[in-house]
Protein backbone atom coordinates (compact mmCIF):
# COMPACT_ATOMS: atom_id res chain seq x y z
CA UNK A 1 0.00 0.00 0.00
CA UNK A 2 1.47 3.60 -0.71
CA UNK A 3 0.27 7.22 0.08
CA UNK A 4 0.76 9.85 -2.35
CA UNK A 5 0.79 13.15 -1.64
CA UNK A 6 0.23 15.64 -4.34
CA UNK A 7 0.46 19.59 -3.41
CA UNK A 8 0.39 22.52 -6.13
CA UNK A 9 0.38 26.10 -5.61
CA UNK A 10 -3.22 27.98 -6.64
CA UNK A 11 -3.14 31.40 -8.56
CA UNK A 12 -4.20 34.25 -6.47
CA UNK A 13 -7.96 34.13 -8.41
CA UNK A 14 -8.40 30.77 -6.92
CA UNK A 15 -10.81 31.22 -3.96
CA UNK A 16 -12.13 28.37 -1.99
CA UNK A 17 -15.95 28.15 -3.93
CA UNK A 18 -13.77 27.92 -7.29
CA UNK A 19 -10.91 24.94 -5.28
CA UNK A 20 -14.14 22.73 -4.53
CA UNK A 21 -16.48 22.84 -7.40
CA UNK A 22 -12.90 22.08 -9.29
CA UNK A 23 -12.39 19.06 -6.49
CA UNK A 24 -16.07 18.01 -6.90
CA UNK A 25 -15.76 17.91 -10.81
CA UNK A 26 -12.71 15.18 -10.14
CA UNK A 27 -14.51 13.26 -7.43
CA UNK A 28 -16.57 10.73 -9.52
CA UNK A 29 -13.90 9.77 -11.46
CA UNK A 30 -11.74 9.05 -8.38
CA UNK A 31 -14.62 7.10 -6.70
CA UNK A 32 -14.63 4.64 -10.01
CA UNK A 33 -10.49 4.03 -9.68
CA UNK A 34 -10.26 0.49 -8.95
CA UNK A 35 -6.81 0.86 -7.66
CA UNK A 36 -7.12 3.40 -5.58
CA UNK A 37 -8.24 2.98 -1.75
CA UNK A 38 -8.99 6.38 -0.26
CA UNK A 39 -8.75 10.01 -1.54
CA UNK A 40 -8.70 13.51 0.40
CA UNK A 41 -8.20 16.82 -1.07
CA UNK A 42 -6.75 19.74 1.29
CA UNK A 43 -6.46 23.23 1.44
CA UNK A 44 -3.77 25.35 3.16
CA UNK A 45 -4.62 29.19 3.21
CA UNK A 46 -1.26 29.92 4.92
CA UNK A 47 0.48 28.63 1.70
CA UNK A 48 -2.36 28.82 -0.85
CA UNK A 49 -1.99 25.30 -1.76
CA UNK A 50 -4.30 22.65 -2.89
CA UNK A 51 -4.12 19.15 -3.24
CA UNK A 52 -4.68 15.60 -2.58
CA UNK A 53 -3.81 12.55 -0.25
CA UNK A 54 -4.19 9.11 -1.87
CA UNK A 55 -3.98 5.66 -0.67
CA UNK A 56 -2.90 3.45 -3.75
CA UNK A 57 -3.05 -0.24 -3.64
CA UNK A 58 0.77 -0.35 -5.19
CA UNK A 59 3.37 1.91 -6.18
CA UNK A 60 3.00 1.08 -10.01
CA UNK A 61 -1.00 2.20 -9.55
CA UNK A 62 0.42 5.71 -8.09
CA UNK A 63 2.83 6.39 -11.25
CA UNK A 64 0.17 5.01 -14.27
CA UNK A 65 -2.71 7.56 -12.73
CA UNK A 66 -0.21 10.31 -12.03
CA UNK A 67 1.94 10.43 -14.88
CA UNK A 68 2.90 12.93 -17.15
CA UNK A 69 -0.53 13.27 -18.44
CA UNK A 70 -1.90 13.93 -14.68
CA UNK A 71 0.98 16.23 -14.20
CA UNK A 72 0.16 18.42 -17.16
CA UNK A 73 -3.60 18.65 -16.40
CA UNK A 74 -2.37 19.90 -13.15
CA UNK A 75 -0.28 22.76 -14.71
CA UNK A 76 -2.96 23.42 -16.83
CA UNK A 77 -5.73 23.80 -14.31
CA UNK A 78 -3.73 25.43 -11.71
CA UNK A 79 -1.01 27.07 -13.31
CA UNK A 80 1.91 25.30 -11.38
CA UNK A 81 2.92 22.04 -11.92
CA UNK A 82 2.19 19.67 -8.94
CA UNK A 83 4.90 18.51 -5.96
CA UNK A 84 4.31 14.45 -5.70
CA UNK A 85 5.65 12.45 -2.90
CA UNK A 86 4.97 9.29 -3.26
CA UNK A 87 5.31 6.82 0.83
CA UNK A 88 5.41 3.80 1.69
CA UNK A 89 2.65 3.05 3.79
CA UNK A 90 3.44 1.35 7.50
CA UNK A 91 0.34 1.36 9.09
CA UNK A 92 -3.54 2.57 10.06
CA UNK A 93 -5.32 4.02 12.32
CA UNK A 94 -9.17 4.22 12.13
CA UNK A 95 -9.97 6.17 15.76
CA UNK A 96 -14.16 6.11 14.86
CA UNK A 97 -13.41 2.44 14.95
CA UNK A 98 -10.75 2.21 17.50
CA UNK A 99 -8.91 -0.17 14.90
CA UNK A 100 -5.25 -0.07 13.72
CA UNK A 101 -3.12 -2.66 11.45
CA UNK A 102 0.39 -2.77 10.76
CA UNK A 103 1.90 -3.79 7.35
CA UNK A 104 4.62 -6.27 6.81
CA UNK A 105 4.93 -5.40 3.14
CA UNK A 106 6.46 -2.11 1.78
CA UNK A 107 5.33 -0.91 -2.03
């Protein structure tokens, strides 16, 4: 399992209303990714930065949906082109369910 996380900078004409109807137009698709797990989009005012946290099933399901392709749309959208980190992910924690599970397997 791997978490991604993919930051960009937003031009100064990029208010909040305009970040989430752009977020909601993205959404569907995301929901219909069979390899990807989870999804959350963020916002940082301090920074005025927007992006996303995924949970990806493998490494190689991170780089084919966020390949050059993804990383012009970003540029094109935003204006910058997007900061990707891709992690290995060690372990969960679900605190509504006061469950957690530790990984053995890295990538």
């Amino acid at each position: 399992m791997i978490t991604e996380i993919v930051f960009f900078k937003l031009k100064p004409d990029v208010d909040v209303p305009t970040l989430l109807e752009r977020y909601e137009s993205t959404a569907v698709k995301w929901a219909e990714n069979p390899d990807l797990l989870q999804k959350w989009y963020f916002y940082d005012a301090a920074t005025r930065e927007g992006g996303g946290v995924y949970i990806w099933r493998s490494r190689e399901a991170a780089a084919r949906w966020h390949g050059a392709e993804y990383k012009a749309m970003v540029e094109r959208v935003y204006g910058y082109p997007p900061e990707i980190r891709v992690l290995d992910t060690l372990g969960h924690v679900d605190a509504t369910r006061k469950t957690y599970e530790m990984f053995d397997a890295v990538g």
